[in-house]
PDB file of N, CA and C in Angstrom:
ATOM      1  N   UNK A   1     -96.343 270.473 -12.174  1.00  0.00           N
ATOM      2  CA  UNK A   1     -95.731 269.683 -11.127  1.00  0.00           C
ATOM      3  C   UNK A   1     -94.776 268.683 -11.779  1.00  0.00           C
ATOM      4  N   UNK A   2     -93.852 268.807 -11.339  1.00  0.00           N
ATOM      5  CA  UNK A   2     -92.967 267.414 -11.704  1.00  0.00           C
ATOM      6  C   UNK A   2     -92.704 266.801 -10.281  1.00  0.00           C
ATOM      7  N   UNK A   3     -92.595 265.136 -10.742  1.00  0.00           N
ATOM      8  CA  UNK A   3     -92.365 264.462  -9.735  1.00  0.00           C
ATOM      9  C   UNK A   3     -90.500 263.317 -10.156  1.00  0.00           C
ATOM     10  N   UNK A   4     -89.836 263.565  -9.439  1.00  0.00           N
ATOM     11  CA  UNK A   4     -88.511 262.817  -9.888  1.00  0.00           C
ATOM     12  C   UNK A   4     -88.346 261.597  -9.641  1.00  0.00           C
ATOM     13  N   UNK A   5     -88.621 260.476 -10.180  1.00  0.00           N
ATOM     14  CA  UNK A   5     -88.242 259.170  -9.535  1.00  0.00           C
ATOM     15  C   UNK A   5     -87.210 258.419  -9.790  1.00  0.00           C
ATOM     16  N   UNK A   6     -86.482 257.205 -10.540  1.00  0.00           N
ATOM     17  CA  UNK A   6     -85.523 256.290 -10.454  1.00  0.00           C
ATOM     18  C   UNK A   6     -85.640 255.172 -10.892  1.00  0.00           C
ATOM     19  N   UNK A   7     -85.159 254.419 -11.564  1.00  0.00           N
ATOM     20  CA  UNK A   7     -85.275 253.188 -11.695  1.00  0.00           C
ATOM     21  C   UNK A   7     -84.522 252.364 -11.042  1.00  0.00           C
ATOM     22  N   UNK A   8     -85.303 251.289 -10.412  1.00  0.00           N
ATOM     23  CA  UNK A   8     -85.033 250.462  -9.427  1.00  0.00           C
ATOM     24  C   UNK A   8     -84.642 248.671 -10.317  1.00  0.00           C
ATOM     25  N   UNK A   9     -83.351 248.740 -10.076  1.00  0.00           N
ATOM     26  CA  UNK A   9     -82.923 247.754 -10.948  1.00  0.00           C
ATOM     27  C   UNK A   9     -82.542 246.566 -10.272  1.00  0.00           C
ATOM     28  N   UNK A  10     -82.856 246.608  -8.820  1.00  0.00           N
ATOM     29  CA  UNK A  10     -83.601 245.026  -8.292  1.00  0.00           C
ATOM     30  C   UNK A  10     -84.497 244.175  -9.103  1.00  0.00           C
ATOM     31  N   UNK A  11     -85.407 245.031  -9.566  1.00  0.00           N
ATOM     32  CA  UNK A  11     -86.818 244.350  -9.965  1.00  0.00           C
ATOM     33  C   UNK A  11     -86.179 243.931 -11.648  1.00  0.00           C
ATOM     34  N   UNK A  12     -87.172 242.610 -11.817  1.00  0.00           N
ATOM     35  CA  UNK A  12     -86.829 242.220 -13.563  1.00  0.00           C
ATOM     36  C   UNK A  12     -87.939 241.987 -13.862  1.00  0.00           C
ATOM     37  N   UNK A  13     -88.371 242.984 -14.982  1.00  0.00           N
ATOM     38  CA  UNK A  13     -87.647 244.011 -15.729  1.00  0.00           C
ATOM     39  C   UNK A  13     -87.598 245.006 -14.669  1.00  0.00           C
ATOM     40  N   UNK A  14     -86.507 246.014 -14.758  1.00  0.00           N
ATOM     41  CA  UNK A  14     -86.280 247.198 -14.166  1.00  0.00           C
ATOM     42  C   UNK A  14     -87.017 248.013 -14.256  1.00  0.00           C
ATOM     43  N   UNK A  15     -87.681 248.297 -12.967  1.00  0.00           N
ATOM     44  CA  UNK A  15     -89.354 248.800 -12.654  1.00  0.00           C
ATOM     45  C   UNK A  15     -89.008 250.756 -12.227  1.00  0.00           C
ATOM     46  N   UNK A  16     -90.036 251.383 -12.297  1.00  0.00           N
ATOM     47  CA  UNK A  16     -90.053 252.713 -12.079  1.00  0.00           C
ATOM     48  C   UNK A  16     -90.261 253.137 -11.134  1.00  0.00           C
ATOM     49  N   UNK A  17     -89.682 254.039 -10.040  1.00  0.00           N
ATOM     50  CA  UNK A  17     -90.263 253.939  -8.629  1.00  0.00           C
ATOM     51  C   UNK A  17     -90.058 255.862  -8.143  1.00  0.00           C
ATOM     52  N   UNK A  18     -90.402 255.772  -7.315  1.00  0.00           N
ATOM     53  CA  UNK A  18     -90.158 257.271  -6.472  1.00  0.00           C
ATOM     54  C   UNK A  18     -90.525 256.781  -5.274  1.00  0.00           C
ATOM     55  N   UNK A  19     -90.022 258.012  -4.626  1.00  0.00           N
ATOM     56  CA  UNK A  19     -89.729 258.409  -2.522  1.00  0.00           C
ATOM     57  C   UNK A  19     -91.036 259.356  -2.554  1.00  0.00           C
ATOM     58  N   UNK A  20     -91.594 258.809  -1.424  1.00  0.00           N
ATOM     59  CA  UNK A  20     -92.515 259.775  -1.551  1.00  0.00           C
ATOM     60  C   UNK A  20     -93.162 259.713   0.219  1.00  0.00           C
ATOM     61  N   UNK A  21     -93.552 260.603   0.848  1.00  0.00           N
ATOM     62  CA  UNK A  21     -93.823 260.490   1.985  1.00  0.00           C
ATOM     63  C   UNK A  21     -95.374 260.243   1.759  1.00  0.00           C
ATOM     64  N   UNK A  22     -95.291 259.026   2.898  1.00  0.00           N
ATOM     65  CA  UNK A  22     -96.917 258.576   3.288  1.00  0.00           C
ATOM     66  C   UNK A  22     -97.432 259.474   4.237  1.00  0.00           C
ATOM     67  N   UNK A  23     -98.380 259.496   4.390  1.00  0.00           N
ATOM     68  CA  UNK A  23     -98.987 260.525   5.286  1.00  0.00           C
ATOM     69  C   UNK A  23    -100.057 259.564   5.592  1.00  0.00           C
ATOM     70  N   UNK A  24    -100.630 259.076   7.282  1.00  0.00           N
ATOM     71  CA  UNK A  24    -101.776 258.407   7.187  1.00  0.00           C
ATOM     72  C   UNK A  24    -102.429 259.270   8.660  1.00  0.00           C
ATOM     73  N   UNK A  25    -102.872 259.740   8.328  1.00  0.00           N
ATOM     74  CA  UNK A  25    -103.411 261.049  10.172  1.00  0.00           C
ATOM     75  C   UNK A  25    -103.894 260.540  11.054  1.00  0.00           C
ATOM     76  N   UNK A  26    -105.353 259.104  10.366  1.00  0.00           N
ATOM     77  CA  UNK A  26    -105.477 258.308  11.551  1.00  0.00           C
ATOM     78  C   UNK A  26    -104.829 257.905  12.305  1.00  0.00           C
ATOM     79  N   UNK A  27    -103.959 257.274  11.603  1.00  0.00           N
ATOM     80  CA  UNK A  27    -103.131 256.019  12.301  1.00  0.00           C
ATOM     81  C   UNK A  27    -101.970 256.896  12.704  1.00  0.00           C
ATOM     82  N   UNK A  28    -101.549 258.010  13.091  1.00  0.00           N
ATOM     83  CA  UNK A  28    -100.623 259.103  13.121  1.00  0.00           C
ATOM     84  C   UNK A  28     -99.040 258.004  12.440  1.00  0.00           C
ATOM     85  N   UNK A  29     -99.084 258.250  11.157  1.00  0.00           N
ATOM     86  CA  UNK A  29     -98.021 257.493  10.522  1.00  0.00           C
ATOM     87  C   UNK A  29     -97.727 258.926   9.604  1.00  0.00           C
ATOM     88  N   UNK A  30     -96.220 258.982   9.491  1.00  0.00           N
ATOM     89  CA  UNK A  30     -95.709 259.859   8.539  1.00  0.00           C
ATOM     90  C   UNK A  30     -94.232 259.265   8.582  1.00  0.00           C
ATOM     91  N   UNK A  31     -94.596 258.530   7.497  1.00  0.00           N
ATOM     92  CA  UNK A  31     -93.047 258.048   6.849  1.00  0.00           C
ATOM     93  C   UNK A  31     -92.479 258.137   5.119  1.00  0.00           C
ATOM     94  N   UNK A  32     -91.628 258.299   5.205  1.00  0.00           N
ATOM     95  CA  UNK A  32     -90.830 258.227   4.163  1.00  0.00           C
ATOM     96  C   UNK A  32     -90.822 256.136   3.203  1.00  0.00           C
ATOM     97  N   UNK A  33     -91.343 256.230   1.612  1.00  0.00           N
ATOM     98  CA  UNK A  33     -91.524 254.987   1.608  1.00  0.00           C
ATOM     99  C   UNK A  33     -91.065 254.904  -0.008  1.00  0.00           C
ATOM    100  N   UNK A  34     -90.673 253.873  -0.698  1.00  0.00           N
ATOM    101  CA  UNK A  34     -90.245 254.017  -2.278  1.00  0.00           C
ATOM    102  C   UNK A  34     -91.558 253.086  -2.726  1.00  0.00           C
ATOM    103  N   UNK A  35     -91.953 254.245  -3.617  1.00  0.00           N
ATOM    104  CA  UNK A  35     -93.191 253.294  -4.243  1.00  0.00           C
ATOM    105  C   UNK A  35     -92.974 252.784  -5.902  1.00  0.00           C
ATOM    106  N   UNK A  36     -93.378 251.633  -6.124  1.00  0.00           N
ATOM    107  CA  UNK A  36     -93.183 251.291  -7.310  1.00  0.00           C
ATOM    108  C   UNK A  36     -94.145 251.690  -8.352  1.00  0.00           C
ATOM    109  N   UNK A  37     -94.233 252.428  -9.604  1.00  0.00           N
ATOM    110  CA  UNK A  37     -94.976 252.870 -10.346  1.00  0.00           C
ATOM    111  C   UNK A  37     -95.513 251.855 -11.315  1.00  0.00           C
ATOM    112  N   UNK A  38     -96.950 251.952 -10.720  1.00  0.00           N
ATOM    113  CA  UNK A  38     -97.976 250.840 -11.717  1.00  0.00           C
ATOM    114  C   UNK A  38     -98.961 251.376 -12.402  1.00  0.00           C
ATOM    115  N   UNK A  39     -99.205 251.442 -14.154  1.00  0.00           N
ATOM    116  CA  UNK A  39    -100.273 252.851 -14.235  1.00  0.00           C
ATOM    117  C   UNK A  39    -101.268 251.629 -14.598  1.00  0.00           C
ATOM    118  N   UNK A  40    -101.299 250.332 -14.353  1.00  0.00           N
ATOM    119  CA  UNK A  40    -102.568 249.949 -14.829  1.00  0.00           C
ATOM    120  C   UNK A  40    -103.067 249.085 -13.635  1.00  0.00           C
ATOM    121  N   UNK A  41    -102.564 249.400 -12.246  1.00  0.00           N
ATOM    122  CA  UNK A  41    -102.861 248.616 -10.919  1.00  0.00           C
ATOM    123  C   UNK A  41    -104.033 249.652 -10.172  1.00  0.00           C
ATOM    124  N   UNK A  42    -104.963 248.802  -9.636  1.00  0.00           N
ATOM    125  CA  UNK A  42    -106.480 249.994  -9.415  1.00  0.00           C
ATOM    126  C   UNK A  42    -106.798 249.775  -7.776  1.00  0.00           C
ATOM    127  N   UNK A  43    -105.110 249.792  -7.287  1.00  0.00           N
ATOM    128  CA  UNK A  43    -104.820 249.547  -5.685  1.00  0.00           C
ATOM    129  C   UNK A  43    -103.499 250.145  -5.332  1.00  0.00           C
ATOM    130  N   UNK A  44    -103.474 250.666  -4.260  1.00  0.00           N
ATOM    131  CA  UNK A  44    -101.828 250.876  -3.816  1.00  0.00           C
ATOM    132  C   UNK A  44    -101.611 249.923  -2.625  1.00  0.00           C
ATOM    133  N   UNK A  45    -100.634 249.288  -3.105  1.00  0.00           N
ATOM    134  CA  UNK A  45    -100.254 247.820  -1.830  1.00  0.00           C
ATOM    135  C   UNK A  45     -98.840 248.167  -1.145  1.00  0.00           C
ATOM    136  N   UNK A  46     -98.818 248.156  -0.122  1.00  0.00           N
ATOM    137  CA  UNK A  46     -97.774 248.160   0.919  1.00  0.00           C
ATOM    138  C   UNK A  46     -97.128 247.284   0.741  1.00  0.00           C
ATOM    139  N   UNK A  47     -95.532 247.049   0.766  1.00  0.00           N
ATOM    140  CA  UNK A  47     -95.168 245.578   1.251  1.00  0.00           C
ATOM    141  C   UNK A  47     -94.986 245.133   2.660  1.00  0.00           C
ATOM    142  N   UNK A  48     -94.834 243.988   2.759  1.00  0.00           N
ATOM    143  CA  UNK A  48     -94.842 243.999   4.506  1.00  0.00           C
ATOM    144  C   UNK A  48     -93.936 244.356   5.028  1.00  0.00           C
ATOM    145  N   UNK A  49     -92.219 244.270   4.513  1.00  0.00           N
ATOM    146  CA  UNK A  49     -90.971 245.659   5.068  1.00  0.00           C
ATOM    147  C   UNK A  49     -91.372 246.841   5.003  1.00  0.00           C
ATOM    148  N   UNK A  50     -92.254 247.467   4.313  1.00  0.00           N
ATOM    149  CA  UNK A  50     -92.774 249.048   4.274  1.00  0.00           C
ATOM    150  C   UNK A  50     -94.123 248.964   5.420  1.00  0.00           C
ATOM    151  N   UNK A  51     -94.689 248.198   5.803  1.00  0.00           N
ATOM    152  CA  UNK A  51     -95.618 248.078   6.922  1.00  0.00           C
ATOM    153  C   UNK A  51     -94.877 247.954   8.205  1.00  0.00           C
ATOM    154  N   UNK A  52     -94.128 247.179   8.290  1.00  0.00           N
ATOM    155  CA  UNK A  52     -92.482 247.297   9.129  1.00  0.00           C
ATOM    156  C   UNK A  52     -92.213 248.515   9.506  1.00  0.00           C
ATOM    157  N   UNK A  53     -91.628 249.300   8.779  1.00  0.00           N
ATOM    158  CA  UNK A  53     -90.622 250.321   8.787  1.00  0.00           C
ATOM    159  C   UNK A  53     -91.739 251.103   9.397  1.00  0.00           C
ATOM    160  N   UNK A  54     -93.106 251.611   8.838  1.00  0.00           N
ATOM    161  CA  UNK A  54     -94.338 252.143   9.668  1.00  0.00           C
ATOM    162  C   UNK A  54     -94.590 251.882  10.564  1.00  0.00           C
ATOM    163  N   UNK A  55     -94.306 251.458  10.920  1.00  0.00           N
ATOM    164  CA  UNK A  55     -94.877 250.859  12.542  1.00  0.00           C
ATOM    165  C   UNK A  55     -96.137 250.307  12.525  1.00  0.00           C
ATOM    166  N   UNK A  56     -96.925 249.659  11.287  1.00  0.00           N
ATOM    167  CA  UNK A  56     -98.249 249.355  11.591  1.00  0.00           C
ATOM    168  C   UNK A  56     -98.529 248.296  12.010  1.00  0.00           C
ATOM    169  N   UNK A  57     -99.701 248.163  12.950  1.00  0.00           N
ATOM    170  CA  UNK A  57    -100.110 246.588  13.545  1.00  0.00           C
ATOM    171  C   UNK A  57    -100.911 246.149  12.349  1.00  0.00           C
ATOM    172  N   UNK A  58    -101.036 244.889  12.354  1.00  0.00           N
ATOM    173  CA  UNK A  58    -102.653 244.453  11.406  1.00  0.00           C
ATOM    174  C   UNK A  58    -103.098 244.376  12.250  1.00  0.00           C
ATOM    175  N   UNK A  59    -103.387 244.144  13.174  1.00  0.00           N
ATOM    176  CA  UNK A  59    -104.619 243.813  14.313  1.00  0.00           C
ATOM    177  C   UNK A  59    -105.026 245.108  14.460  1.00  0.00           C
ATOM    178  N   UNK A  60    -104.966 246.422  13.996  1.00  0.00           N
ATOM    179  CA  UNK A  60    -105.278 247.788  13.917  1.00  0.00           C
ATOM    180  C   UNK A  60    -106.568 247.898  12.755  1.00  0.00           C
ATOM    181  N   UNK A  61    -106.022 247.013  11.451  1.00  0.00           N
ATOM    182  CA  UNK A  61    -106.438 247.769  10.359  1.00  0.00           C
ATOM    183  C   UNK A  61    -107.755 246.523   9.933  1.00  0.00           C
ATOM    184  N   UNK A  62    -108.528 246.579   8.996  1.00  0.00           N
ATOM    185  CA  UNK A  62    -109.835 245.814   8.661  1.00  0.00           C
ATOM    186  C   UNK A  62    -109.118 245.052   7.886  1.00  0.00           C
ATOM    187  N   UNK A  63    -109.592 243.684   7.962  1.00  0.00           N
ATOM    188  CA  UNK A  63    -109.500 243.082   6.738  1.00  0.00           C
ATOM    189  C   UNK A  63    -109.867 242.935   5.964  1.00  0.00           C
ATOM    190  N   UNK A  64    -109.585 242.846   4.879  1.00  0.00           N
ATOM    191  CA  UNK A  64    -110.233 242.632   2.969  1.00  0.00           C
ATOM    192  C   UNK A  64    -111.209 241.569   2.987  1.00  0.00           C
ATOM    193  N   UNK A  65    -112.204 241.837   2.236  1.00  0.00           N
ATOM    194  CA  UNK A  65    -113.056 240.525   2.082  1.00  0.00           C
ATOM    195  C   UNK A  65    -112.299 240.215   1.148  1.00  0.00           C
ATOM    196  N   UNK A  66    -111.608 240.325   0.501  1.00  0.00           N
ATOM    197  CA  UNK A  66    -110.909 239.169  -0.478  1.00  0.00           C
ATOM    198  C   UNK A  66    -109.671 239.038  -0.595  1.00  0.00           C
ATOM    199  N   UNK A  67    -108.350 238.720  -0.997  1.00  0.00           N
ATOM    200  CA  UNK A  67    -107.411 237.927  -1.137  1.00  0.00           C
ATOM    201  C   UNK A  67    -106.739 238.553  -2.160  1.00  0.00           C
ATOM    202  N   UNK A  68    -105.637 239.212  -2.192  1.00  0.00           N
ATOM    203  CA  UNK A  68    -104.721 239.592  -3.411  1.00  0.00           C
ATOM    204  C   UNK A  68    -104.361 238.574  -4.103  1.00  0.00           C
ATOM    205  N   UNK A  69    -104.124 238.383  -5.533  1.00  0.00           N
ATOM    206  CA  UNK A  69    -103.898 236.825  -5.872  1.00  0.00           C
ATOM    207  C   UNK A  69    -102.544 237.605  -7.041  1.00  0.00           C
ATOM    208  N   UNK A  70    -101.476 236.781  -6.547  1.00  0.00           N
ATOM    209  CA  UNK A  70    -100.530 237.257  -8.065  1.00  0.00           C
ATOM    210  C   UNK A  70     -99.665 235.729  -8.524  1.00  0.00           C
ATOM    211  N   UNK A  71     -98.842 236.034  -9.116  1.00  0.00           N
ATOM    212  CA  UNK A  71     -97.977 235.077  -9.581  1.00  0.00           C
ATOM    213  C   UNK A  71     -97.374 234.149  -8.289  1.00  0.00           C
ATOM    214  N   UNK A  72     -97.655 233.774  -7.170  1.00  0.00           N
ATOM    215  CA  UNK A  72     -96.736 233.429  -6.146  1.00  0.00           C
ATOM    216  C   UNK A  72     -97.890 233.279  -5.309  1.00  0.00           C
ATOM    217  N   UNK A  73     -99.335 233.454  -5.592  1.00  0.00           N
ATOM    218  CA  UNK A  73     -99.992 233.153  -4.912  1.00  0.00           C
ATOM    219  C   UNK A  73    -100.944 234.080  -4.757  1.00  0.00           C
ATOM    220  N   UNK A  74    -101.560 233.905  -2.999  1.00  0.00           N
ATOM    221  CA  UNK A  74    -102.486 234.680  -2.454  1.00  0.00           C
ATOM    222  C   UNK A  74    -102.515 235.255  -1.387  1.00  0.00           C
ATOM    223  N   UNK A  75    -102.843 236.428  -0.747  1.00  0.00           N
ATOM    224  CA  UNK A  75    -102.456 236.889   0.068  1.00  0.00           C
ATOM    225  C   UNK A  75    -103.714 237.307   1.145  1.00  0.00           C
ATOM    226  N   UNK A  76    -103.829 237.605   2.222  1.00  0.00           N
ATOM    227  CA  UNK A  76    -104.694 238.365   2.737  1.00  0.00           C
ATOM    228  C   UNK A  76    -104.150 239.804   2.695  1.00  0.00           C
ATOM    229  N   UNK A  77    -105.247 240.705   2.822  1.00  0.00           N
ATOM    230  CA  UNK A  77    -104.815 241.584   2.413  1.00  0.00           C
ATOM    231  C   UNK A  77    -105.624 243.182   3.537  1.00  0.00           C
ATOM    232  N   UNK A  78    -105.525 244.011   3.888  1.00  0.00           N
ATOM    233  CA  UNK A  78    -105.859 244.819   5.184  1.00  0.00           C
ATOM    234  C   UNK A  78    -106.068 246.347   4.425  1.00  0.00           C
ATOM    235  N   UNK A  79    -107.353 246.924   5.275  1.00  0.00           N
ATOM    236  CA  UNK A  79    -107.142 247.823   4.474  1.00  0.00           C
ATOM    237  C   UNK A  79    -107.100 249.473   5.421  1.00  0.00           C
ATOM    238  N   UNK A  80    -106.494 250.269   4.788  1.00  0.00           N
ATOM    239  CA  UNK A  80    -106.125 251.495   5.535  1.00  0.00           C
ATOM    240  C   UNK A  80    -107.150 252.599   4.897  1.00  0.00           C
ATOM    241  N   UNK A  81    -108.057 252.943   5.771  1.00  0.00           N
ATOM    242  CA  UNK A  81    -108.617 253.956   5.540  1.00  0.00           C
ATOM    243  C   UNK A  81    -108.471 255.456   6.159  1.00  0.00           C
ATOM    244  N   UNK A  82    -108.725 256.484   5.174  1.00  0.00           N
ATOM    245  CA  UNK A  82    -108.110 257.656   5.877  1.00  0.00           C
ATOM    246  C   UNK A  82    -108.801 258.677   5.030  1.00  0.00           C
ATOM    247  N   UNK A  83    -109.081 260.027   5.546  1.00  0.00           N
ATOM    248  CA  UNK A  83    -110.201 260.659   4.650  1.00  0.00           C
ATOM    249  C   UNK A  83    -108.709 261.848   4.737  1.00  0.00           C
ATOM    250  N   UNK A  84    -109.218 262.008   3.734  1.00  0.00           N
ATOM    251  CA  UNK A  84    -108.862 262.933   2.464  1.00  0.00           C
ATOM    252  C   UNK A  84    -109.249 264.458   2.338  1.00  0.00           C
TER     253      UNK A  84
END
């Protein structure tokens, strides 16, 4: 399998990304989304323009018992479950 992605030279340092369609069946979501490539992150996080562009409510999805925390702060954080 190869997968083709891009470097996205918004981000500093210039980060690694690919297009890749989301697929979520519950929530009948199938969109097109650019994800940023993280090989040592042990989560995949949405941003809130890519929760946007999905059409998702939060008042839909569970909330996190805990709080994303990065450089800029803390976040609440929601989570999408979907079987596989």
């Amino acid at each position: 399998m190869k997968i083709e992605g891009y470097f996205d030279y918004s981000f500093r340092p210039v980060a690694p990304c690919i297009n890749a369609v989301l697929i979520i069946e519950s929530l009948k979501v199938q969109e097109e989304i650019s994800f940023l490539i993280d090989t040592g992150a042990s989560s995949t996080i949405l941003l809130d323009k890519d929760v946007d562009i999905i059409g998702l409510e939060l008042d839909n999805l569970k909330k996190a018992d805990k709080q994303i925390t990065g450089i800029g702060g803390s976040i609440d954080t929601y989570l999408i479950e979907d079987d596989f």
